[in-house]
N, C-alpha and C. Protein backbone atom coordinates (compact mmCIF):
# COMPACT_ATOMS: atom_id res chain seq x y z
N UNK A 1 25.65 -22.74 46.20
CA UNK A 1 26.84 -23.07 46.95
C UNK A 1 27.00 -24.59 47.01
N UNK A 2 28.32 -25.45 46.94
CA UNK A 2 28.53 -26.33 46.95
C UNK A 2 28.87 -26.84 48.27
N UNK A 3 27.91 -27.89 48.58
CA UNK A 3 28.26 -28.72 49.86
C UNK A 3 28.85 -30.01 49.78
N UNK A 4 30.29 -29.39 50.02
CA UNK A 4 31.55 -30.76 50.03
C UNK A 4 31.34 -31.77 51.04
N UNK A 5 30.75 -31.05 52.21
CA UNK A 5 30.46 -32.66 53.10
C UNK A 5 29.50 -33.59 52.96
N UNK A 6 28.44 -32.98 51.81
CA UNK A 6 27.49 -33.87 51.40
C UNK A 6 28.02 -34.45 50.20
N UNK A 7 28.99 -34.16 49.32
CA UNK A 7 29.77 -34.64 47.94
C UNK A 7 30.63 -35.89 48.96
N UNK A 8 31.33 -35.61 49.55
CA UNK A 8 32.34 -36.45 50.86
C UNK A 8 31.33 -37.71 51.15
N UNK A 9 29.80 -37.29 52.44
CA UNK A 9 29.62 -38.27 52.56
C UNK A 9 29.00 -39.33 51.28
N UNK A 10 28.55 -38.97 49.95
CA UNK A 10 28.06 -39.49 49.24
C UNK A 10 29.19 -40.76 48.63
N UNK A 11 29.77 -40.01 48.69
CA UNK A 11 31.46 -40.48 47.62
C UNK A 11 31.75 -41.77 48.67
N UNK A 12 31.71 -41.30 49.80
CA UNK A 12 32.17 -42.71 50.56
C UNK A 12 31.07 -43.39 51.02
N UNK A 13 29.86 -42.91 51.20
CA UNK A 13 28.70 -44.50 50.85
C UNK A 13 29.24 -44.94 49.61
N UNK A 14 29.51 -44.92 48.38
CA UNK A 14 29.35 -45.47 47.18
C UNK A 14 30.84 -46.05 47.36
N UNK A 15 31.62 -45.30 47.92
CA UNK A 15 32.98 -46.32 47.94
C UNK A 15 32.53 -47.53 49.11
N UNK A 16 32.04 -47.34 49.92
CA UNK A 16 31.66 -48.55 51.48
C UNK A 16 30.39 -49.83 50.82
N UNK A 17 29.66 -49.51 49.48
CA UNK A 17 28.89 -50.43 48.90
C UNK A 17 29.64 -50.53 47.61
N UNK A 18 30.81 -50.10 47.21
CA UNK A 18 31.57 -51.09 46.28
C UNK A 18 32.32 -52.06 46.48
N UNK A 19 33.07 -51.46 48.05
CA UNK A 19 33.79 -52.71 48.81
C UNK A 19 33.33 -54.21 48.71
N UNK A 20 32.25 -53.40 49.57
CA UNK A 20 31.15 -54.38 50.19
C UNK A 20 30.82 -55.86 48.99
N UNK A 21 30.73 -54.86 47.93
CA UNK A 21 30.13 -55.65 46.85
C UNK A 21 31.44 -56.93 45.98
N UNK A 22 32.30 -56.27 45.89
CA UNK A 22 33.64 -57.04 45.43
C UNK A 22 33.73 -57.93 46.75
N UNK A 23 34.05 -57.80 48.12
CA UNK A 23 33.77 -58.97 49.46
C UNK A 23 33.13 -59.91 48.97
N UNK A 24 31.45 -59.70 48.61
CA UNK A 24 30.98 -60.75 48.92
C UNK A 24 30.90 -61.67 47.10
N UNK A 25 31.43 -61.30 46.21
CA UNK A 25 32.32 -61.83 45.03
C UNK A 25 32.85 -62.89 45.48
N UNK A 26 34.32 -62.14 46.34
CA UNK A 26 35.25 -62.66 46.43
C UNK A 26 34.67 -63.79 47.37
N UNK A 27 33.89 -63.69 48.22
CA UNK A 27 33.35 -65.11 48.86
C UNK A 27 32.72 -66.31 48.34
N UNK A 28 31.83 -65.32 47.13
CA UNK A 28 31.11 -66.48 46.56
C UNK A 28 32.29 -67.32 45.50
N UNK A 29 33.15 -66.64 45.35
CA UNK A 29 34.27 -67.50 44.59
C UNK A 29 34.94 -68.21 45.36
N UNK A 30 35.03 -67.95 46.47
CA UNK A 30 36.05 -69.08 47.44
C UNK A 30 35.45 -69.87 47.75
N UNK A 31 33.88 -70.01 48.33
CA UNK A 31 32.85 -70.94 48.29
C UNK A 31 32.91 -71.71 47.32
N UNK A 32 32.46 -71.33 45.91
CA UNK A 32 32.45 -72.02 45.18
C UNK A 32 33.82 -72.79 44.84
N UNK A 33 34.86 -72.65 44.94
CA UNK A 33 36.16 -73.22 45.13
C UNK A 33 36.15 -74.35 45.94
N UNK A 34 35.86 -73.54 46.98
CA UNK A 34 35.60 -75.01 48.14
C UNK A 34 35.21 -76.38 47.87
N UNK A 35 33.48 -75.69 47.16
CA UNK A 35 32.86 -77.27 46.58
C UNK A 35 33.38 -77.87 45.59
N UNK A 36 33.83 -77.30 44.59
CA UNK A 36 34.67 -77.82 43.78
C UNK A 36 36.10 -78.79 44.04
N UNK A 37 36.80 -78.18 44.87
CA UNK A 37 37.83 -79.15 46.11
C UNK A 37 37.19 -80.22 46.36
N UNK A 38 36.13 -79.92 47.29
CA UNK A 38 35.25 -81.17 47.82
C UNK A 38 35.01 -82.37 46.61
N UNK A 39 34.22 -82.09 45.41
CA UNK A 39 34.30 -82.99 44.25
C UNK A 39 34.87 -83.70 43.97
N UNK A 40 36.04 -82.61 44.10
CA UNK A 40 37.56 -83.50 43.44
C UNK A 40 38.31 -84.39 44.53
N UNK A 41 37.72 -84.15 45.58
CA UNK A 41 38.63 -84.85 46.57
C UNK A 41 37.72 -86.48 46.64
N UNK A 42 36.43 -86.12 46.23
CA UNK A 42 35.49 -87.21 46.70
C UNK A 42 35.59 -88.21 45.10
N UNK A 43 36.04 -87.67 43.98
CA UNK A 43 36.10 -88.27 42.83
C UNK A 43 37.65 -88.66 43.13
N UNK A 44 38.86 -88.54 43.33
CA UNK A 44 39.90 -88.82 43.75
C UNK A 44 39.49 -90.65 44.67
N UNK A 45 38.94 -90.46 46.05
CA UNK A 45 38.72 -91.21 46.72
C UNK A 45 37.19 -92.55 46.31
N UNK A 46 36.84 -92.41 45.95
CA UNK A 46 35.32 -93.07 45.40
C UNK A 46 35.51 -92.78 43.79
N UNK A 47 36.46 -93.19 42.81
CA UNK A 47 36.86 -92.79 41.65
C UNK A 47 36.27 -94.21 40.64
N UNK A 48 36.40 -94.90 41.90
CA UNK A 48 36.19 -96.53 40.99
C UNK A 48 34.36 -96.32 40.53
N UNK A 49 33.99 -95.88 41.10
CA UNK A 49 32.16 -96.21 40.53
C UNK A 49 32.35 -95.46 39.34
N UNK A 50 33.07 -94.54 38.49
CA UNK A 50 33.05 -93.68 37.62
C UNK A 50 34.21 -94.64 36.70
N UNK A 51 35.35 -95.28 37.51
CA UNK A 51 36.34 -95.88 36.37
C UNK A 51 37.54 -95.39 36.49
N UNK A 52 37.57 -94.47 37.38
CA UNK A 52 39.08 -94.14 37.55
C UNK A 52 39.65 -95.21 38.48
N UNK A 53 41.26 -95.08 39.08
CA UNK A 53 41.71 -95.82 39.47
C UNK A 53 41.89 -95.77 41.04
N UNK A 54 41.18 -95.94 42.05
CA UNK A 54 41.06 -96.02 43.56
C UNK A 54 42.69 -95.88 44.00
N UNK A 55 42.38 -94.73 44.74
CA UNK A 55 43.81 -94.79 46.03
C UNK A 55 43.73 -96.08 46.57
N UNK A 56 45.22 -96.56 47.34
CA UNK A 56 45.25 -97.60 48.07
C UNK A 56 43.73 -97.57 49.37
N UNK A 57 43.31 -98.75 50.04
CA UNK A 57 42.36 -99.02 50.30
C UNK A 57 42.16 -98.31 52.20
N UNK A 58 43.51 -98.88 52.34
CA UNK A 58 43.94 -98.20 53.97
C UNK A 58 43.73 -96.40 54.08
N UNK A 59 43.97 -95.81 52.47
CA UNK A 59 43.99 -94.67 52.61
C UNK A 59 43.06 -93.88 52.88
N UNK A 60 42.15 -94.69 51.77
CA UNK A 60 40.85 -94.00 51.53
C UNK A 60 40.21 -94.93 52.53
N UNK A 61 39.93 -95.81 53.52
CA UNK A 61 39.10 -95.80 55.08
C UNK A 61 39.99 -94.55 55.82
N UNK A 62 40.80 -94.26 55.75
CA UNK A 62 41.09 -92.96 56.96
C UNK A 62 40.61 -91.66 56.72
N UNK A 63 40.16 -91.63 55.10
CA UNK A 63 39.64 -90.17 54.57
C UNK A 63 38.30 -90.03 54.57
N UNK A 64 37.63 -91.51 54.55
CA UNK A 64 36.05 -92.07 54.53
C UNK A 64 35.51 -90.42 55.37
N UNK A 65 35.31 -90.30 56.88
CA UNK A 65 35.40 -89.79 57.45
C UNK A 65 34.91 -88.43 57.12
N UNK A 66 35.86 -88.13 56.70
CA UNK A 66 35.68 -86.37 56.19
C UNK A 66 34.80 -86.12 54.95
N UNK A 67 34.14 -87.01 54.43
CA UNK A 67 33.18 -87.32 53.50
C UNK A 67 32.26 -87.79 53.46
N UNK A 68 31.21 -87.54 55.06
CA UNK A 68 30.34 -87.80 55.11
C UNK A 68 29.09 -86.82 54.59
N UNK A 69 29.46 -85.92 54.03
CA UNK A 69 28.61 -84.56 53.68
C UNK A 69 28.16 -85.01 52.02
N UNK A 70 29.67 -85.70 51.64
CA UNK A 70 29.42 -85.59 49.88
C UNK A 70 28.85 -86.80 49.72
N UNK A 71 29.25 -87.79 50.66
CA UNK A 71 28.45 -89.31 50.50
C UNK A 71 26.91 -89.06 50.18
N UNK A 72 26.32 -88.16 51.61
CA UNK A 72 25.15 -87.97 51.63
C UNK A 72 24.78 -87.14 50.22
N UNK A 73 24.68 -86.37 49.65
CA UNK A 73 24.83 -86.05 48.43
C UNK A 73 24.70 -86.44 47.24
N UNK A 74 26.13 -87.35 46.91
CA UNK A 74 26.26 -88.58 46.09
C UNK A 74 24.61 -88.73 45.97
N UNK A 75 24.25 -89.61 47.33
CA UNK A 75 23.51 -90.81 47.10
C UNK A 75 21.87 -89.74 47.09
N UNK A 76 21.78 -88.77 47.27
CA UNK A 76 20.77 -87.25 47.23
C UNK A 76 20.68 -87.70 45.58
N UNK A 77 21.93 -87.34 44.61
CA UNK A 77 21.81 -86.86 43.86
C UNK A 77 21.51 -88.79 42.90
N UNK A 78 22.16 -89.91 42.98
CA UNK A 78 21.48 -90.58 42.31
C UNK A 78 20.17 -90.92 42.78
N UNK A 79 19.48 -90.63 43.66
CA UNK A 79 18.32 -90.78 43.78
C UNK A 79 17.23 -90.02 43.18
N UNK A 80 18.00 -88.56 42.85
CA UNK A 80 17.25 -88.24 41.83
C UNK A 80 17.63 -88.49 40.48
N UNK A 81 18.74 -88.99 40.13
CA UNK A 81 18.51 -89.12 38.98
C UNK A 81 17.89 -90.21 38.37
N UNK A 82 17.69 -91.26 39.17
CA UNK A 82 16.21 -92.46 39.08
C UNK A 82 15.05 -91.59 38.66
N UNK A 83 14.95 -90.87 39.52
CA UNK A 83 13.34 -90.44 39.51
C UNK A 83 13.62 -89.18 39.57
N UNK A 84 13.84 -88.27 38.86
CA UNK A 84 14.03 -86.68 38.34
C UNK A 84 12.41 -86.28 38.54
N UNK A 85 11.32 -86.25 38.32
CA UNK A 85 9.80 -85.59 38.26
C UNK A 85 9.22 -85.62 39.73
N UNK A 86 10.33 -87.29 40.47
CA UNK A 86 9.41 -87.56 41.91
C UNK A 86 10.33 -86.57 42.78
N UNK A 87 11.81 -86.36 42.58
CA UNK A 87 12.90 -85.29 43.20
C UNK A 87 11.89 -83.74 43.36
N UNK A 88 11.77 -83.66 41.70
CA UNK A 88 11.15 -82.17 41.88
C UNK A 88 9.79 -81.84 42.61
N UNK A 89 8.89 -82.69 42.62
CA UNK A 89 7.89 -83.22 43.07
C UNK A 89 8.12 -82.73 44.79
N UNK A 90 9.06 -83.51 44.81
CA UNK A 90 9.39 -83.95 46.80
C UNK A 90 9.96 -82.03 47.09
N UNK A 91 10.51 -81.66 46.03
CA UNK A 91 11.10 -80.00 46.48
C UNK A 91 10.03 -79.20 46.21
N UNK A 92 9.08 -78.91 45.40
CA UNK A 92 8.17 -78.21 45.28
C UNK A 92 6.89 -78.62 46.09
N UNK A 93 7.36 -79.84 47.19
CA UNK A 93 6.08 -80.12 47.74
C UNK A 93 4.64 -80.04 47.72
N UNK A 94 5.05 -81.26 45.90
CA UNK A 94 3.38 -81.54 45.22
C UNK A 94 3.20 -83.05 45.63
N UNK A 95 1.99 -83.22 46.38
CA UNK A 95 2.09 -84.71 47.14
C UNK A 95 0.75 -84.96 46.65
């Protein structure tokens, strides 16, 4: 004999962990969107160390501000790229 409420509840666990699963997709793509924004907003504003051409100067001190996350970063990431072995070193905490 066939038990439809056990076919039922099965069918909709597997539909409630496909949802689930496309959600957290769709997050890691908007996340990743995000940082990507962030990049571009911080290469836009701080463009001159690379060669592009700097927004006016008044503009970019009022945006300074909201870029204290990527500054820190920035200067994360040329510090390792000086010393790439002492970076990995300092994350795998071999002292």
């Amino acid at each position: 004999m066939i038990d439809f409420k056990k076919i039922r509840k099965s069918m909709d666990l597997f539909w409630d962990v496909a949802v689930q699963v496309q959600r957290n997709k769709a997050t890691e793509i908007i996340e990743f969107e995000l940082k990507e924004l962030e990049n571009i907003f911080v290469i836009l504003l701080m463009g001159s160390f690379i060669g592009l051409p700097s927004p006016p100067a008044a503009m970019a001190m009022e945006l300074i501000p909201y870029l204290e996350d990527e500054i820190r970063l920035m200067t994360a990431r040329s510090d390792f790229a000086q010393d790439p072995i002492g970076g990995l070193a300092g994350i795998l905490d071999i002292g």
